[in-house]
C-alpha atoms as a PDB file:
ATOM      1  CA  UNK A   1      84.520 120.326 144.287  1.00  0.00           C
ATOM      2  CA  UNK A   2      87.306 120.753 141.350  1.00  0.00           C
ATOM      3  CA  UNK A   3      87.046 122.079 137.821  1.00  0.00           C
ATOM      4  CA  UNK A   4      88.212 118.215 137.075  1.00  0.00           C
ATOM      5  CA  UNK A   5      85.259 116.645 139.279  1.00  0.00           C
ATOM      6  CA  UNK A   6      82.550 119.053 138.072  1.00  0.00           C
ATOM      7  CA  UNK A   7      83.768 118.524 134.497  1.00  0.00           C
ATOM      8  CA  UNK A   8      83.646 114.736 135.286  1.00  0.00           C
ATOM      9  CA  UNK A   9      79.867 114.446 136.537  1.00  0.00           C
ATOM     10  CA  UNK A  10      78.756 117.079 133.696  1.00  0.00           C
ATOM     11  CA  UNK A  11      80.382 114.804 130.570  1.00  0.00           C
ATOM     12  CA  UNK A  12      80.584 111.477 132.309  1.00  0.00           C
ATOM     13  CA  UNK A  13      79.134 109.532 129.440  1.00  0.00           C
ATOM     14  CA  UNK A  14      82.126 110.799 127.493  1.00  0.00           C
ATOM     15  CA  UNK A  15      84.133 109.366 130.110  1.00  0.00           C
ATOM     16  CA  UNK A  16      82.546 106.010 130.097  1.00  0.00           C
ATOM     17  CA  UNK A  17      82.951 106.236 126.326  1.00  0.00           C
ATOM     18  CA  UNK A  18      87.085 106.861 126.998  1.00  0.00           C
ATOM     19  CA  UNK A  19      87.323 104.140 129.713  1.00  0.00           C
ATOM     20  CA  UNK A  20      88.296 101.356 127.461  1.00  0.00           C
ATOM     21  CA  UNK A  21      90.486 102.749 125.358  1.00  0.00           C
ATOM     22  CA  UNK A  22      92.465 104.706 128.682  1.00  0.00           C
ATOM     23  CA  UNK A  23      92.491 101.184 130.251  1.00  0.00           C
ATOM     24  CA  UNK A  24      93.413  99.679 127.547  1.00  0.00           C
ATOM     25  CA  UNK A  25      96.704 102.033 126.751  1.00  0.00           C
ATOM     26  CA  UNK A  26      97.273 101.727 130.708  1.00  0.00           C
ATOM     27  CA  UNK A  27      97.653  98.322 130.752  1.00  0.00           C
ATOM     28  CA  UNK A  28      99.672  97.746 127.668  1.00  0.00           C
ATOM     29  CA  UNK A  29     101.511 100.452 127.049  1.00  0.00           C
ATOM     30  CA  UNK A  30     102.149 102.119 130.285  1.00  0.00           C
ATOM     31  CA  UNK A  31     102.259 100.026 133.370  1.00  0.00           C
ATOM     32  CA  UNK A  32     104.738  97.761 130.898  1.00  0.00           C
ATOM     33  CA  UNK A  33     107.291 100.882 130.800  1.00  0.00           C
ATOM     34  CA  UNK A  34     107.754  99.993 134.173  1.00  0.00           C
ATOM     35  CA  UNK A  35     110.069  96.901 133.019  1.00  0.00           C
ATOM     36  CA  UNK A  36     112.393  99.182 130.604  1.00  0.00           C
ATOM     37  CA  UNK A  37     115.068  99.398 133.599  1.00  0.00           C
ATOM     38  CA  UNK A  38     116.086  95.308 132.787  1.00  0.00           C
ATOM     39  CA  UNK A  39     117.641  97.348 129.469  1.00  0.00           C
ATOM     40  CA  UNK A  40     120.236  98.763 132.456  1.00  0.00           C
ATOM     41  CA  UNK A  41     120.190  95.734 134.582  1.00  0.00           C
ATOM     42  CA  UNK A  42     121.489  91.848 133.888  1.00  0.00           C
ATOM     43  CA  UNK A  43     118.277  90.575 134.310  1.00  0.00           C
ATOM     44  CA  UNK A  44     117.832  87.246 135.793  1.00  0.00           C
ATOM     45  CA  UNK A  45     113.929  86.233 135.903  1.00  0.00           C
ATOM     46  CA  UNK A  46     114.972  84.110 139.250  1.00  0.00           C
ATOM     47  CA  UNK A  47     116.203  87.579 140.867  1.00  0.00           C
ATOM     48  CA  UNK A  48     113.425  89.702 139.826  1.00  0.00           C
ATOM     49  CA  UNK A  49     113.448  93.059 138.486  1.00  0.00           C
ATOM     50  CA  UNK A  50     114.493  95.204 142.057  1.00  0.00           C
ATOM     51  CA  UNK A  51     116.964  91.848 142.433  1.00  0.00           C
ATOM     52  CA  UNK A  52     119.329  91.762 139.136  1.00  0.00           C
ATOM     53  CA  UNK A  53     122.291  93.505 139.183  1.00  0.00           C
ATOM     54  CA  UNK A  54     122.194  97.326 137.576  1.00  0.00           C
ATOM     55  CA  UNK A  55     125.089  97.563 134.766  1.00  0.00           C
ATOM     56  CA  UNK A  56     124.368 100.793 133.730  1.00  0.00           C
ATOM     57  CA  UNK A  57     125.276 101.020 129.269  1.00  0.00           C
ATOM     58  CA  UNK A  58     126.838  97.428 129.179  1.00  0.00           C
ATOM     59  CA  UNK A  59     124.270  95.902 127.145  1.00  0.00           C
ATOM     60  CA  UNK A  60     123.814  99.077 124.686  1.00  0.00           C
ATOM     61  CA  UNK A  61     127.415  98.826 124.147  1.00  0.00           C
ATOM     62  CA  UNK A  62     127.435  95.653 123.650  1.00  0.00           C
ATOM     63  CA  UNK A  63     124.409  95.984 120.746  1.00  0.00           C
ATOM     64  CA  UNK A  64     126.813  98.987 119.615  1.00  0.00           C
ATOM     65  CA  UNK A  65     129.852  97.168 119.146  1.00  0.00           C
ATOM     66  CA  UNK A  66     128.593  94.055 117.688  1.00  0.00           C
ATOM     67  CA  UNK A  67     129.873  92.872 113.992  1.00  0.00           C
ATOM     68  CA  UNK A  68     125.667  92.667 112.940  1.00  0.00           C
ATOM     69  CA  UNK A  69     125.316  95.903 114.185  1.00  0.00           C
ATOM     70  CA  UNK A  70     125.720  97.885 111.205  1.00  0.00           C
ATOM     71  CA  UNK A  71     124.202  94.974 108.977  1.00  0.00           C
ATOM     72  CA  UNK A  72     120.582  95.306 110.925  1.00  0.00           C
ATOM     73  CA  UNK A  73     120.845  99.278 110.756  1.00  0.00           C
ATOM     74  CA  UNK A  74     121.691  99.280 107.405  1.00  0.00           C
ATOM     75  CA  UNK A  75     118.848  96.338 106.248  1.00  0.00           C
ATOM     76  CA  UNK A  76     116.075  98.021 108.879  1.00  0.00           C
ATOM     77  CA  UNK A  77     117.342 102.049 107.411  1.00  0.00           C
ATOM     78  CA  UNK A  78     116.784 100.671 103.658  1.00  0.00           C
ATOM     79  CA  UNK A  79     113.389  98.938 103.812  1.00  0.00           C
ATOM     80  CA  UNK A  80     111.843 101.997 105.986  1.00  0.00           C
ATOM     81  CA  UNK A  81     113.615 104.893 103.104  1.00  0.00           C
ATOM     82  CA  UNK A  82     112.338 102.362 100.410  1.00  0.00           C
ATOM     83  CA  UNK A  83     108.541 102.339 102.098  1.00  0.00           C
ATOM     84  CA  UNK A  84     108.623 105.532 102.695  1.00  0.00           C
ATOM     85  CA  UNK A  85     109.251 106.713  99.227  1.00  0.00           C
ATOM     86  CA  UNK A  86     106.309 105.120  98.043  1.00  0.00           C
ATOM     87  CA  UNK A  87     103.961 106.871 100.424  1.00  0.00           C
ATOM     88  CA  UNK A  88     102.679 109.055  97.878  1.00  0.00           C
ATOM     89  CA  UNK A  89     101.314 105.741  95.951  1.00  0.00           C
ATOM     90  CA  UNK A  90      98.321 105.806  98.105  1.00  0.00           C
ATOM     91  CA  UNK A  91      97.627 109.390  97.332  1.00  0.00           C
ATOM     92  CA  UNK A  92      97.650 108.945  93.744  1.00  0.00           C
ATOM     93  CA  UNK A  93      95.432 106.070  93.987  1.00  0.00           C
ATOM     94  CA  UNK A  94      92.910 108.236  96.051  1.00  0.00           C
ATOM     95  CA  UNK A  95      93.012 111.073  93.729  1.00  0.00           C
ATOM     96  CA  UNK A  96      92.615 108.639  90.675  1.00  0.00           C
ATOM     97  CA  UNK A  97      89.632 106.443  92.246  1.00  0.00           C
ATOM     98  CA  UNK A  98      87.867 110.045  93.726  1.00  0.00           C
ATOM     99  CA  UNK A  99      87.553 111.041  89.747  1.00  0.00           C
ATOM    100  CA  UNK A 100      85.983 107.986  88.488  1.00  0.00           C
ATOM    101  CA  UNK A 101      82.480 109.100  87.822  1.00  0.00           C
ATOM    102  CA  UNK A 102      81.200 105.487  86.744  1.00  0.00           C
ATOM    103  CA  UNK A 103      79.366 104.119  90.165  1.00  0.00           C
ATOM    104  CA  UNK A 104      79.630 100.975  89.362  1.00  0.00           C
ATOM    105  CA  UNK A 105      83.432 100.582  88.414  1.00  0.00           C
ATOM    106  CA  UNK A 106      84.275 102.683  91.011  1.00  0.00           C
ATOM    107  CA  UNK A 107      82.768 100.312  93.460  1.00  0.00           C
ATOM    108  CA  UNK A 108      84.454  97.689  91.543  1.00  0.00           C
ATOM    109  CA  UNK A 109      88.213  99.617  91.586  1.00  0.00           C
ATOM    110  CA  UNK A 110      87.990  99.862  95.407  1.00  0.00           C
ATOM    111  CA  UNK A 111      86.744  96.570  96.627  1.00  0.00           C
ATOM    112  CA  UNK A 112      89.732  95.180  94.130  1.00  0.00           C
ATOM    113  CA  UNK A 113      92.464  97.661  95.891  1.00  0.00           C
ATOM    114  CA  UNK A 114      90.678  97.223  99.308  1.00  0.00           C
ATOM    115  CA  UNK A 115      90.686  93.219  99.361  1.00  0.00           C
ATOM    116  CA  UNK A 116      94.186  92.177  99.818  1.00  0.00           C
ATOM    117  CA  UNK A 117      94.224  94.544 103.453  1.00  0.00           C
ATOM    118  CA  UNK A 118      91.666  91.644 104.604  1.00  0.00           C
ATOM    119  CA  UNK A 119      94.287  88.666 104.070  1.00  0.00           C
ATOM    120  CA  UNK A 120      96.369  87.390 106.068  1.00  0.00           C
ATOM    121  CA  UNK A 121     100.074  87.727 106.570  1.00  0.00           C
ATOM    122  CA  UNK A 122     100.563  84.066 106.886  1.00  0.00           C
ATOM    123  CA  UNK A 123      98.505  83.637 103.666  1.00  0.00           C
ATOM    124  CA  UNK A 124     100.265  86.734 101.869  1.00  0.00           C
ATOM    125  CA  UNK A 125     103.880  85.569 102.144  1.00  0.00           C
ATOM    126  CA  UNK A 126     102.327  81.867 101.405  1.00  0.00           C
ATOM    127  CA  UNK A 127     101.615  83.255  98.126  1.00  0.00           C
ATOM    128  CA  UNK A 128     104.288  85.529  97.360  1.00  0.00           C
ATOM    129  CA  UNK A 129     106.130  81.500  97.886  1.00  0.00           C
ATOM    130  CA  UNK A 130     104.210  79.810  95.534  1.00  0.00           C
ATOM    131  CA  UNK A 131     104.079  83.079  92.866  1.00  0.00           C
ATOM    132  CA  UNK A 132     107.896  83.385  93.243  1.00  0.00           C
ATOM    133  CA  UNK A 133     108.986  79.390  93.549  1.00  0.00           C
ATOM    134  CA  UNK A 134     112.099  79.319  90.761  1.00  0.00           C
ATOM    135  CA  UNK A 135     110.212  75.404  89.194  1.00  0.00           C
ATOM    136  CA  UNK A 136     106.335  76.154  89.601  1.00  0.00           C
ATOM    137  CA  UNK A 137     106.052  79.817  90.201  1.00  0.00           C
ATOM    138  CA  UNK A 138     103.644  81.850  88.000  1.00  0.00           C
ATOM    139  CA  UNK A 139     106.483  84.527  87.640  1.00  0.00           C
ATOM    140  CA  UNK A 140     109.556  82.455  86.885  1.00  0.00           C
ATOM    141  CA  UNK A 141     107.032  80.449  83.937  1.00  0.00           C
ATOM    142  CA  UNK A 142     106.262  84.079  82.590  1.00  0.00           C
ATOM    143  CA  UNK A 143     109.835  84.412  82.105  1.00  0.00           C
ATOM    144  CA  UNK A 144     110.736  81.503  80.677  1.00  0.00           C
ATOM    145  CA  UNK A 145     108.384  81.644  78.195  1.00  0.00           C
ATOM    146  CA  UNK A 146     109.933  85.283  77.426  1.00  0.00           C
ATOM    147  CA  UNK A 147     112.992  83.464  76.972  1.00  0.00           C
ATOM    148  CA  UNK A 148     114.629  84.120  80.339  1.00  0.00           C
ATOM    149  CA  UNK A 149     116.478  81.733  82.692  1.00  0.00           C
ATOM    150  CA  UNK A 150     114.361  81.367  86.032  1.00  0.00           C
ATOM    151  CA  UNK A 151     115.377  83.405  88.936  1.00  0.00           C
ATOM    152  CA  UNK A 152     115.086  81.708  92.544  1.00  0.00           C
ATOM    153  CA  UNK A 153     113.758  85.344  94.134  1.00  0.00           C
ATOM    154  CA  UNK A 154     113.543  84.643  97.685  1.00  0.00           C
ATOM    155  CA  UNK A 155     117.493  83.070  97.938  1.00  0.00           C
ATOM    156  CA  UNK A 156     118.840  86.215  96.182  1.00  0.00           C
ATOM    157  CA  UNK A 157     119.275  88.798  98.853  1.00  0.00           C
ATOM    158  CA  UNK A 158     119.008  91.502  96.339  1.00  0.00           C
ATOM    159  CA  UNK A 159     115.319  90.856  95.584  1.00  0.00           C
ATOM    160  CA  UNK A 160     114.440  90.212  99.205  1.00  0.00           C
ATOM    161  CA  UNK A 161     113.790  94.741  99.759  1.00  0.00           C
ATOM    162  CA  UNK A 162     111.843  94.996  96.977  1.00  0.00           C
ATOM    163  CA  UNK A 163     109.700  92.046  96.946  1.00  0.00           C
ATOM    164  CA  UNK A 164     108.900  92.755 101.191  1.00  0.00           C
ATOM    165  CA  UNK A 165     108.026  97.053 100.397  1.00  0.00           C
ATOM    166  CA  UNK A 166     106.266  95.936  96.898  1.00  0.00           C
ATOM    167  CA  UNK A 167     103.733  93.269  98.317  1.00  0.00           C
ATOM    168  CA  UNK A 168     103.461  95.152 101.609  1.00  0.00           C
ATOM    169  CA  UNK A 169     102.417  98.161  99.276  1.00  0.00           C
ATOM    170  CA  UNK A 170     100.019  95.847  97.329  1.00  0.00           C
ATOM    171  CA  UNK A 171      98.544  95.043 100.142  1.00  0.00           C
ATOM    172  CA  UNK A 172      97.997  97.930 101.630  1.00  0.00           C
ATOM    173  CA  UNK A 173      97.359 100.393  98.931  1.00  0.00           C
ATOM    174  CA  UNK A 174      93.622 100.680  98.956  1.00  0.00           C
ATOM    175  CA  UNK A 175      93.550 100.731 102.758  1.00  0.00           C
ATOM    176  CA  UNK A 176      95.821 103.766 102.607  1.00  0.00           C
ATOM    177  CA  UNK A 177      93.328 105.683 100.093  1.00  0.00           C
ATOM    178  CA  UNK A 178      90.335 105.485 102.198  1.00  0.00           C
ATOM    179  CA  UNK A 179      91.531 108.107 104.859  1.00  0.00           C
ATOM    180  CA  UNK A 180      92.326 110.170 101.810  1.00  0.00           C
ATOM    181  CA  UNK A 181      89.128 109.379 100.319  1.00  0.00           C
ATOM    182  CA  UNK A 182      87.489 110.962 103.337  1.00  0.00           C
ATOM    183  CA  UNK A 183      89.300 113.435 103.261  1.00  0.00           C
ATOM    184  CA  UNK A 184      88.755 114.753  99.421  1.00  0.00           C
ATOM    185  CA  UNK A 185      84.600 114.218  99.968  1.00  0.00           C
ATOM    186  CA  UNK A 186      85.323 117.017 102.444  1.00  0.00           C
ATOM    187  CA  UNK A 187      86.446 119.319  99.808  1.00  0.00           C
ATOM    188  CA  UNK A 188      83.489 121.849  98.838  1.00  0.00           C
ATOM    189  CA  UNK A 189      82.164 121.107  95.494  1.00  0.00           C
ATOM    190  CA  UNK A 190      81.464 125.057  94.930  1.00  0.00           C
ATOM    191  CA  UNK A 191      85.216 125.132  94.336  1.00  0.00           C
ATOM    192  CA  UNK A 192      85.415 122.899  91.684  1.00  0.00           C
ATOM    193  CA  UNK A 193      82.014 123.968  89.742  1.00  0.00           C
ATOM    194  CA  UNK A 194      83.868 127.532  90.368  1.00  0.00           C
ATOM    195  CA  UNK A 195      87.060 126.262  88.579  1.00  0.00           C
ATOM    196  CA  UNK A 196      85.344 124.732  85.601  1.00  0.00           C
ATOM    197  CA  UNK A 197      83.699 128.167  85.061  1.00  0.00           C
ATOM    198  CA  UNK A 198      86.930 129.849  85.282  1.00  0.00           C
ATOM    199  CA  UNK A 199      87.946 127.202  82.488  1.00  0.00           C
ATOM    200  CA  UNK A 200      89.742 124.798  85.104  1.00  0.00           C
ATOM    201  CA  UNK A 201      90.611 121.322  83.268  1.00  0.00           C
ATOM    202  CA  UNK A 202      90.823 118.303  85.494  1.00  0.00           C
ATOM    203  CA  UNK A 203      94.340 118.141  86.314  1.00  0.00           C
ATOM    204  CA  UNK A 204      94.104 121.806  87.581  1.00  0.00           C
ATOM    205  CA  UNK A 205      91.440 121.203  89.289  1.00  0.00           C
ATOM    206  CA  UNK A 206      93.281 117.994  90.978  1.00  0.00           C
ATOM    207  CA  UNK A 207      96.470 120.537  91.473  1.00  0.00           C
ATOM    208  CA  UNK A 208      95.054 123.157  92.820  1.00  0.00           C
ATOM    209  CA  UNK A 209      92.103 122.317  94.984  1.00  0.00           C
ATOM    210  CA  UNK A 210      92.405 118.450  95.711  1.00  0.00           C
ATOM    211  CA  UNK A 211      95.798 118.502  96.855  1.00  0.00           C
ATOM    212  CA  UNK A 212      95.884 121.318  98.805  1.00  0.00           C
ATOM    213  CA  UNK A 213      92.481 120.317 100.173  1.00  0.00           C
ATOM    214  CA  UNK A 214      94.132 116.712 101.394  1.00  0.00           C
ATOM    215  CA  UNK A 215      97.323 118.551 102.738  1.00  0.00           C
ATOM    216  CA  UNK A 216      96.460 118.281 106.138  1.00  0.00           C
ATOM    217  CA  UNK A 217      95.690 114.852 106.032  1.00  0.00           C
ATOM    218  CA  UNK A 218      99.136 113.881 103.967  1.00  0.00           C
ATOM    219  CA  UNK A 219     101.310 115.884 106.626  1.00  0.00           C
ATOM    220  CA  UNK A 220      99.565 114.075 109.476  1.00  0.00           C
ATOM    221  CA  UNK A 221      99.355 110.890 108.545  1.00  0.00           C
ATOM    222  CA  UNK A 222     103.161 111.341 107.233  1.00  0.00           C
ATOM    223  CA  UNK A 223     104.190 112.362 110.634  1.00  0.00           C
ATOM    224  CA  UNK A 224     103.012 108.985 111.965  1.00  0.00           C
ATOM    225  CA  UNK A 225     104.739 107.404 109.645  1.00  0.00           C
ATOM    226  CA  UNK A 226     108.029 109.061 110.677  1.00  0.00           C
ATOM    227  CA  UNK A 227     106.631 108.199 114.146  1.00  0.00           C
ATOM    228  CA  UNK A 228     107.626 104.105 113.329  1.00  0.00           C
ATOM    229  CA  UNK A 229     110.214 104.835 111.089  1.00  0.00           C
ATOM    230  CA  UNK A 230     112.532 102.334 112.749  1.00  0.00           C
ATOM    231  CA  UNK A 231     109.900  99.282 112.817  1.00  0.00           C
ATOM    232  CA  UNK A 232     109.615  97.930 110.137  1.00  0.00           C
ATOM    233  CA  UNK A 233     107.237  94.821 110.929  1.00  0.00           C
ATOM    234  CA  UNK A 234     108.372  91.475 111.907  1.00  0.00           C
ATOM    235  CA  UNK A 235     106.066  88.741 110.795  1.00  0.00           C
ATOM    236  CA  UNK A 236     106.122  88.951 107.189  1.00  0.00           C
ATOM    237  CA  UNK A 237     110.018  89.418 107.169  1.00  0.00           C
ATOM    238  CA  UNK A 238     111.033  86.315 109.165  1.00  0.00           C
ATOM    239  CA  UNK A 239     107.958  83.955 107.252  1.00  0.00           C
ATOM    240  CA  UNK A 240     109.969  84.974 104.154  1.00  0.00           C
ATOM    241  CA  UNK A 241     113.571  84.919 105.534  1.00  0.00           C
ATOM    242  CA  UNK A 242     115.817  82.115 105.179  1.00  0.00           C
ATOM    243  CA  UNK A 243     119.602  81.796 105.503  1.00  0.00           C
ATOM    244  CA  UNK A 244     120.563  82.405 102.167  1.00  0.00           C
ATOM    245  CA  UNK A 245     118.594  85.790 102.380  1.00  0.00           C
ATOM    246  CA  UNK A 246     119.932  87.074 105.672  1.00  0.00           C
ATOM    247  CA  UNK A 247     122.046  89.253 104.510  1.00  0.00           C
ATOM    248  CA  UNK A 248     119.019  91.289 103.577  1.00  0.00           C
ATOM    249  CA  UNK A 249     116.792  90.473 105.558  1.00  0.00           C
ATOM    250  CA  UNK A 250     117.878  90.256 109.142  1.00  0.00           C
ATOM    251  CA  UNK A 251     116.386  93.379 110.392  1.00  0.00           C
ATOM    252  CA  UNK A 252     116.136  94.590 114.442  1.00  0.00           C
ATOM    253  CA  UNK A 253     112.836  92.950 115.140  1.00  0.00           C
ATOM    254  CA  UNK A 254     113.892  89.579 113.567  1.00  0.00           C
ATOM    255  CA  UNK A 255     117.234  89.784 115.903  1.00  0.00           C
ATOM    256  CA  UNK A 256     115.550  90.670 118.590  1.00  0.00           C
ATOM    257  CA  UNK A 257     112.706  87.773 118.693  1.00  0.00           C
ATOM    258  CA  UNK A 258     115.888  85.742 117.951  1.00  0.00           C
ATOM    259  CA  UNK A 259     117.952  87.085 121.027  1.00  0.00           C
ATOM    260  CA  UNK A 260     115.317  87.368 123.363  1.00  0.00           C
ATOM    261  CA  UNK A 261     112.391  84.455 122.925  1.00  0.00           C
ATOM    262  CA  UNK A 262     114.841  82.387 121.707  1.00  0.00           C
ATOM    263  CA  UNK A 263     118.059  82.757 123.603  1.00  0.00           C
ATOM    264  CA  UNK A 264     116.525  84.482 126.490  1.00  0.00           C
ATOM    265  CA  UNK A 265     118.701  87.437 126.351  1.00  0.00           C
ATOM    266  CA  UNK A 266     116.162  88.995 127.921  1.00  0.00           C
ATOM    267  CA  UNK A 267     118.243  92.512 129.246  1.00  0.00           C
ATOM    268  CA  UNK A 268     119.762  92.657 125.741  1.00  0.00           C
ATOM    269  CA  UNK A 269     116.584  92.734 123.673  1.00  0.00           C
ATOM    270  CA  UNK A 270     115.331  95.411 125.957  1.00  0.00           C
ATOM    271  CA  UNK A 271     118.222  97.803 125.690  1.00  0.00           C
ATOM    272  CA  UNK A 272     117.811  96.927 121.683  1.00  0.00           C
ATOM    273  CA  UNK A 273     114.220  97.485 121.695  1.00  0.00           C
ATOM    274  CA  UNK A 274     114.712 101.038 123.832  1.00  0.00           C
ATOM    275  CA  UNK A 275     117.138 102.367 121.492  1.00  0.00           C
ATOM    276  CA  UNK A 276     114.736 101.614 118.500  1.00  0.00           C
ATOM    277  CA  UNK A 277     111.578 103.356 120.170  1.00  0.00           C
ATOM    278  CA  UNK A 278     114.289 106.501 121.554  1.00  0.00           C
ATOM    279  CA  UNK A 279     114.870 107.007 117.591  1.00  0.00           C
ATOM    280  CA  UNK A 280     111.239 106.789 116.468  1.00  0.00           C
ATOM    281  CA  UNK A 281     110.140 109.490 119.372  1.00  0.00           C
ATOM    282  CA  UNK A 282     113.297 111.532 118.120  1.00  0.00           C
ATOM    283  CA  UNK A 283     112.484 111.266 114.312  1.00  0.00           C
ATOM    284  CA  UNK A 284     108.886 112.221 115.523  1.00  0.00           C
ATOM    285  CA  UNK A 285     109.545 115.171 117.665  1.00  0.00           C
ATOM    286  CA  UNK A 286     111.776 116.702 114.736  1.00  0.00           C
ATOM    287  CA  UNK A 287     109.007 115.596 111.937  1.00  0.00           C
ATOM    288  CA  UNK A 288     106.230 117.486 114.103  1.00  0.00           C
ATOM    289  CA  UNK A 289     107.634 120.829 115.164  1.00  0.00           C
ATOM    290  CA  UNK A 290     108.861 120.890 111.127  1.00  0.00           C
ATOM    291  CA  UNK A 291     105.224 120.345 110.235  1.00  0.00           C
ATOM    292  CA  UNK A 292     104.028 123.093 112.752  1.00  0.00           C
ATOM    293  CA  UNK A 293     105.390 125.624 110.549  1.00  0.00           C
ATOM    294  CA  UNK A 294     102.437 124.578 108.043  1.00  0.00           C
ATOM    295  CA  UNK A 295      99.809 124.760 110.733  1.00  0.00           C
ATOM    296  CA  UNK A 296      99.551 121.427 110.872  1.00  0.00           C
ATOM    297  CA  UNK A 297     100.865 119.104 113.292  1.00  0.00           C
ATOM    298  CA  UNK A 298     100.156 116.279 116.033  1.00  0.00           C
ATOM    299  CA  UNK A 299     100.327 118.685 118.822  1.00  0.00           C
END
């Protein structure tokens, strides 16, 4: 009998525990690998897989060289840099809702910040239609009754960024707290009581013991951000895109449900999709073994 059998019968209710998830990641995320090759093929779904004809780089070229090439890169680059610089929001929101001492409007803070993660995208970028609408929108009346002229936000392409990262943060910002939560209620409370003796005010106590106490979790968790640095999301983007926005808004996922559901470019979209996922494991490889050098890292 193996080391891997023996190990099996001792822990095999961990292994029934495992089961689902393994088959689960087998079925969707490896056995599909399998159909990456129609990204070097001219796929034809009458031929089969084994049956189209292998062209090698035609169809990266082809992404390569065309004229939207540089206007998805550019859109898809832009939203991800402008995400990613508000990662720390979540942080700050953890650290600000951890020193509420008041139970009760504490309670109230996070259901508030943790509500909008519950709705739906559909419903989200209904809203952000009706909030922004130039004649009926709560935003455009606000201005006007500033004084300003009202401003048709979803036609302008430069508001298009900033009003997709800015909900999308709304949204998300108490779900992105709670990890951090956790993570700061793992912080002995000895150090702090030992810090106010010392003569520690609050914002030392924040800068030197709650921050470096979260590290860990802020270097993983922005690792694995890094890790889908390249997708940006599709559904919210094309439920707010139109053509007058496109210019901003056209990002790779949007062309590639465009190319390949509805054009049924299907060898294309591949190739498009394998050079997006070849970035993300290439920003995350680089991200990790720089994060090693803290002790702390995926793997």
């Amino acid at each position: 009998m193996t080391a891997l059998s023996r190990g099996v019968r001792k822990h095999w209710q961990m292994y029934v525990f495992l089961s689902p998830a393994l088959v689960y990641f087998t079925i969707f995320h490896y056995i599909p690998m399998y159909g990456a090759q129609i990204a070097f093929k001219n796929y034809s779904a009458v031929k089969g897989i084994w049956g189209s004809e292998w062209i090698g780089f035609d169809q990266f070229e082809r992404f390569f060289h065309s004229y939207y090439f540089g206007l998805l890169l550019r859109n898809t680059l832009q939203i991800n840099l402008y995400q990613l610089a508000l990662f720390p929001v979540s942080i700050i929101v953890a650290l600000a809702i951890h020193e509420v001492t008041r139970a009760r409007f504490k309670r109230f803070v996070q259901l508030v910040t943790y509500a909008p993660h519950f709705i739906s995208v559909v419903v989200i970028s209904g809203m952000i239609l009706v909030f922004l609408d130039p004649s009926t929108g709560i935003v455009n009346s606000l201005i006007q009754a500033l004084g300003g002229e009202p401003i048709s936000f979803i036609t302008e392409p430069g508001w298009f960024k900033s009003i997709y990262v800015l909900s999308g943060e709304w949204q998300n910002l108490g779900w992105g707290a709670i990890i951090y939560l956790a993570a700061l209620a793992g912080i002995n409370p000895e150090l702090h009581e030992a810090a106010q003796i010392d003569g520690a005010n609050r914002w030392q106590r924040i800068f030197h013991i709650n921050i470096p106490g979260i590290m860990p979790t802020i270097i993983i968790l922005f690792v694995l951000n890094l890790g889908s640095f390249m997708n940006v999301g599709f559904e919210k983007i094309y439920l707010l895109q139109n053509p007058l926005n496109l210019e901003s808004s056209e990002v790779i996922q949007t062309h590639v449900y465009k190319s390949g559901l509805l054009q049924a470019q299907y060898s294309y979209t591949a190739a498009i999709g394998l050079f997006n996922n070849v970035i993300n494991f290439a920003i995350l490889l680089t991200f990790n073994r720089l994060a090693r050098r803290s002790g702390n890292s995926l793997w």
